[in-house]
Protein backbone atom coordinates (compact mmCIF):
# COMPACT_ATOMS: atom_id res chain seq x y z
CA UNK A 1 94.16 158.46 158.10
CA UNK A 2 91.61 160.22 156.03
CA UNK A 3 88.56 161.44 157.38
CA UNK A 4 85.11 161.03 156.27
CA UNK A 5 82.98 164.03 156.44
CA UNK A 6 79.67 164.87 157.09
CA UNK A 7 77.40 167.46 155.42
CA UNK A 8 78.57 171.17 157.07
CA UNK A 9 81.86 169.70 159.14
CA UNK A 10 84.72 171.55 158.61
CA UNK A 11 88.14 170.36 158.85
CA UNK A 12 92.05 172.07 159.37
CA UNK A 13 93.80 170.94 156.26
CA UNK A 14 97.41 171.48 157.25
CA UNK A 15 96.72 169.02 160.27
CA UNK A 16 93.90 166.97 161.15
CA UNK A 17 92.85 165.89 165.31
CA UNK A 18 95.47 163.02 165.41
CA UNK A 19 98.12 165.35 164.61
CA UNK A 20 98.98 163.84 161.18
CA UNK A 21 100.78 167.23 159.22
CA UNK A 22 99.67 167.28 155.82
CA UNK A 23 101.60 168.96 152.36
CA UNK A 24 99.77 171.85 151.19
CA UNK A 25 102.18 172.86 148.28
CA UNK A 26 99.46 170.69 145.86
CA UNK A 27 96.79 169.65 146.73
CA UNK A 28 94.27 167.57 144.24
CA UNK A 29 91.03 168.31 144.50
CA UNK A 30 89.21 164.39 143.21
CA UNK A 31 85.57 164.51 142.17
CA UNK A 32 83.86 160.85 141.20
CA UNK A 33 80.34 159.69 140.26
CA UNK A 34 78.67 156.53 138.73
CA UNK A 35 75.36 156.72 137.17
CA UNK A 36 72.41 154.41 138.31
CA UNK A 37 71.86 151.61 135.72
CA UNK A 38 68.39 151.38 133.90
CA UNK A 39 66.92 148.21 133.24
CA UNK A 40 66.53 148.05 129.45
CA UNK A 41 63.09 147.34 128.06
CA UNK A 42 61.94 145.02 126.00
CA UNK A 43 60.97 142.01 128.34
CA UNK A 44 62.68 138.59 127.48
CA UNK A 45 63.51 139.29 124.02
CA UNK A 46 65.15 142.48 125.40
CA UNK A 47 67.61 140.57 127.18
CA UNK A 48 67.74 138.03 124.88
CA UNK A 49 69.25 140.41 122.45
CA UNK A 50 71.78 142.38 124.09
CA UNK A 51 69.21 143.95 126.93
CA UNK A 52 69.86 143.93 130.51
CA UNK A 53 71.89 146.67 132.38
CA UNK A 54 72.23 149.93 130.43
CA UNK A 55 74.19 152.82 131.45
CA UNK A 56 73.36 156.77 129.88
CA UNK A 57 75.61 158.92 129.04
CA UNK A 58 76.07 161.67 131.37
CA UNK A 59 78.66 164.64 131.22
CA UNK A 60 79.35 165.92 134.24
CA UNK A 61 81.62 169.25 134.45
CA UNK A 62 83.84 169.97 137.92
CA UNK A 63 84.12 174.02 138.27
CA UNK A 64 86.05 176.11 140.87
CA UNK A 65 85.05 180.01 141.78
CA UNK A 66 87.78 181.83 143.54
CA UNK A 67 86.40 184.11 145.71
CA UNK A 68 87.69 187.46 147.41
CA UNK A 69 87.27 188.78 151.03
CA UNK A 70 83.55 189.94 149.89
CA UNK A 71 82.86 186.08 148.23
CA UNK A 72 82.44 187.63 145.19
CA UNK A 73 84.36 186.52 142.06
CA UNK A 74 86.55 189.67 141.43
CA UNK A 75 87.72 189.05 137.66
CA UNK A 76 85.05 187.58 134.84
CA UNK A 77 87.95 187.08 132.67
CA UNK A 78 87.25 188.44 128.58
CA UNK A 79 85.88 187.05 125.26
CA UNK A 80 87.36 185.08 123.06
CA UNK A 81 87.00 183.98 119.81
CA UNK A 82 87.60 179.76 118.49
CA UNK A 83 88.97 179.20 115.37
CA UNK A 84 85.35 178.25 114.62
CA UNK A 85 83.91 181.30 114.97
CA UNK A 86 82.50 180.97 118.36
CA UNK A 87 82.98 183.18 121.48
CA UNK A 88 84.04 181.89 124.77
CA UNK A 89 83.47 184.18 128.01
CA UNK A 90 85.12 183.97 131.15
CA UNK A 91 87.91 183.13 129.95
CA UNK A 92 91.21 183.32 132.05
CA UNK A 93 89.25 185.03 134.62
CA UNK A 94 88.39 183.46 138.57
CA UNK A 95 86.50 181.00 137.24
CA UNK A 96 88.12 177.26 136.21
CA UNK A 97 85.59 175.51 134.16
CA UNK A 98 85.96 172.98 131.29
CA UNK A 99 86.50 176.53 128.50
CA UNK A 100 88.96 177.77 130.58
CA UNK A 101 90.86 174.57 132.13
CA UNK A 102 93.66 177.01 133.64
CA UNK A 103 93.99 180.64 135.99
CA UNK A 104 95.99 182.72 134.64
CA UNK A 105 98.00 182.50 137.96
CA UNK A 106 99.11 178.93 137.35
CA UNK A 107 98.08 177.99 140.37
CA UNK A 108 95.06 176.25 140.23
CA UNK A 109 93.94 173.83 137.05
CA UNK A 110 91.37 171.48 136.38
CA UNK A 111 92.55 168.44 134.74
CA UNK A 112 90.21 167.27 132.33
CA UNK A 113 86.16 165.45 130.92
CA UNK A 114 85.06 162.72 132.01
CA UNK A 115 82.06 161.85 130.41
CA UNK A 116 80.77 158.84 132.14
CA UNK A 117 81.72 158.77 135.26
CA UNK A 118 83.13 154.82 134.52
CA UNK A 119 86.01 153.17 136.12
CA UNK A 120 86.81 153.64 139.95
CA UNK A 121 88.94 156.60 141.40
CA UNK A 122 88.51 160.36 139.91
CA UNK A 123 86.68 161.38 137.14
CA UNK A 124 87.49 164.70 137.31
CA UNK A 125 90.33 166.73 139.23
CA UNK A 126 91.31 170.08 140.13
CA UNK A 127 94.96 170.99 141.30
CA UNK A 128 95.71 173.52 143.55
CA UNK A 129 98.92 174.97 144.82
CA UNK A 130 97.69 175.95 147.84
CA UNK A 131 100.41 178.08 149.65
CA UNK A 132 100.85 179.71 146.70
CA UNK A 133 97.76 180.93 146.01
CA UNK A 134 97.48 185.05 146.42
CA UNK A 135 95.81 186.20 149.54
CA UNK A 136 93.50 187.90 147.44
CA UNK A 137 91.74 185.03 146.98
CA UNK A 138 89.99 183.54 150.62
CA UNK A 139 87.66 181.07 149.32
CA UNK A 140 87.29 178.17 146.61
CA UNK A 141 84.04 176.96 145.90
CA UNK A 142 83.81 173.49 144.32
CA UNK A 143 80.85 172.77 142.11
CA UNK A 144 79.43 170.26 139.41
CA UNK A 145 76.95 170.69 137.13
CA UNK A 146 75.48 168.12 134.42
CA UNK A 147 75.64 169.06 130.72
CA UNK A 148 71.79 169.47 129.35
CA UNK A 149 70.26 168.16 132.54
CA UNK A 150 67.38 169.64 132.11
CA UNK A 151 66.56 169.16 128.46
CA UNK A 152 67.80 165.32 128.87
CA UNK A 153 66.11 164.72 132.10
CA UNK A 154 69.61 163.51 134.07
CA UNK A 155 69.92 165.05 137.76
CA UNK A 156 71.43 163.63 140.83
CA UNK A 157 68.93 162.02 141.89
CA UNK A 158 70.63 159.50 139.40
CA UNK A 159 73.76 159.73 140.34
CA UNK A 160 75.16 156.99 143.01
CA UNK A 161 78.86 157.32 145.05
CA UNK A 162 79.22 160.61 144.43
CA UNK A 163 82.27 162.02 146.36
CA UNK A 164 84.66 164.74 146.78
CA UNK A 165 88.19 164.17 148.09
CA UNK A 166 91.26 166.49 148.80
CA UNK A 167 95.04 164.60 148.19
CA UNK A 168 97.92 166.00 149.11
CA UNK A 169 101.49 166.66 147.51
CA UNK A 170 102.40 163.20 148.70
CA UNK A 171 99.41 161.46 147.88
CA UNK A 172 97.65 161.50 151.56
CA UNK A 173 94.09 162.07 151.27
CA UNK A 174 92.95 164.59 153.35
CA UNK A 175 89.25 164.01 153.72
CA UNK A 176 86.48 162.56 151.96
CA UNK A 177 82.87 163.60 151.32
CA UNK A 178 80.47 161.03 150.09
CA UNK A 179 76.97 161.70 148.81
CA UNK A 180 74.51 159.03 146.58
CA UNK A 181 70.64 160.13 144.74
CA UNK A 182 68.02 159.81 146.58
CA UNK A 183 64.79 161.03 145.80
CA UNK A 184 65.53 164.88 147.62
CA UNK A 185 67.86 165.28 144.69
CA UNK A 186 65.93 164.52 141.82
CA UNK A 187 65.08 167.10 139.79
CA UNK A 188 68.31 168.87 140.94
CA UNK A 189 71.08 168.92 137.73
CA UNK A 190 74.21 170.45 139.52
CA UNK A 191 75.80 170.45 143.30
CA UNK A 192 78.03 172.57 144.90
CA UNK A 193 80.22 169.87 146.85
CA UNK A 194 82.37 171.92 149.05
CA UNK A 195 84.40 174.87 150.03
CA UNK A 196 88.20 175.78 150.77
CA UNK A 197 88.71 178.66 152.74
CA UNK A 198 91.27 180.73 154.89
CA UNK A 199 90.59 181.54 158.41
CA UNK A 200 93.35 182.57 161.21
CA UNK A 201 95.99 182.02 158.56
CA UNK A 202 95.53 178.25 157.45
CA UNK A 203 93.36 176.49 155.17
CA UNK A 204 89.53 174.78 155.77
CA UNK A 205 87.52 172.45 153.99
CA UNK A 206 84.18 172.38 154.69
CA UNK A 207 81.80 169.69 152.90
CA UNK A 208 78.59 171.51 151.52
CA UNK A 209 76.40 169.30 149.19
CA UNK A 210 74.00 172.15 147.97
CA UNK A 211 72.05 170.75 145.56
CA UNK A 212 70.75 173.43 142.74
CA UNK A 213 67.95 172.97 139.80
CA UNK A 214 70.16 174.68 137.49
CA UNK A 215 71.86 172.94 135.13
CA UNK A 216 74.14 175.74 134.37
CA UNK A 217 76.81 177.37 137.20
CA UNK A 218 76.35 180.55 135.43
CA UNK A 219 72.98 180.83 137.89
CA UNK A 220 75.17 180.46 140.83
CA UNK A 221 77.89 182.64 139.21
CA UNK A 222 75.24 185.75 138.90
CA UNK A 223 75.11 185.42 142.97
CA UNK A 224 78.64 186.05 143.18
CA UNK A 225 79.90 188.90 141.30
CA UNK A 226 79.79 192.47 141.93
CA UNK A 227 76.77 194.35 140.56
């Protein structure tokens, strides 16, 4: 049975208290958010004409830094250049983010954008092969951030049923972490939802919930490389 964390509890991932044993070879890393309805203006003729419930359009973008023994993010990955013209950083380096869905490892890949956040289940996923992950790598830090937050006035605050869940290679979830806006997050436009880390030779999750102002993980990323 899946537990349901708590901001700061930490949890074994291999095996939880009841002694359930869990497959580590994959494990999916779910993300999932709605966005809080407006009420459309325009009084009775408002509704009248197609009014009511509205739902904005929010893009919300999963991320994953692998960090070394130091929790620093060891490789920044290079430039590239689109067939467009423009240049991409960071790419193929320890950072999986929406410009560079993949490590270069193979062993860790998010899955995709969902702009929205509609429909039940995940909106957006990161696998992981855990035990195959290199030991150079003790920590994975889980974040989201929201797409123009700032400049479009979206933050999570707005943001209701928020969670992050881990899944296993047979489709057991792990544990759960649930969070919904409330007023101490407005104003805040990304999160950074929870860890994975090693410690006496097996795997933790730990559920965070760090709210940031940023809008951009690039802020947090300047925290964790090497000067």
């Amino acid at each position: 049975m899946a537990i349901n964390l708590v901001k700061g509890q930490t949890i074994d991932l291999r095996k939880n208290d009841q002694g359930e044993e869990f497959d580590l070879s994959t494990v999916t890393i779910g993300l999932g958010w709605d966005v809080r309805q407006k009420k459309a203006e325009g009084g009775f003729f408002g509704k009248l004409f197609g009014g009511g419930q509205k739902e904005e359009e929010y893009d919300l973008d999963a991320v994953a830094f692998l960090l070394d023994n130091n929790g620093k993010v060891a490789n920044l990955g290079r430039t590239v250049q689109t067939k467009d013209g423009r240049s991409l950083g960071l790419y193929e380096g320890d950072v999986v983010f929406f410009n560079s869905m993949k490590h270069p490892s193979g062993h860790i890949w998010l899955t995709g954008d969902n702009r929205t956040g509609a429909g039940d289940g995940d909106d957006e996923q990161i696998i992981i092969k855990l035990d195959q992950m290199d030991q150079r790598y003790q920590k994975i830090l889980f974040m989201v951030t929201i797409y123009q937050g700032r400049a479009n006035n979206q933050h999570f605050g707005l943001i209701e049923n928020a969670f992050i869940r881990a899944v296993d290679a047979r489709g057991k979830e792990i544990a759960k972490f649930s969070l919904s806006g409330d007023s101490t997050y407005n104003g805040m436009c990304s999160m950074t939802f929870a860890e994975i880390y090693r410690k006496d030779g097996a795997w933790k999750f730990r559920a965070l919930g760090n709210p940031h102002q940023s809008d951009s993980f690039i802020d947090e990323l300047k925290t964790m490389v090497y000067s």
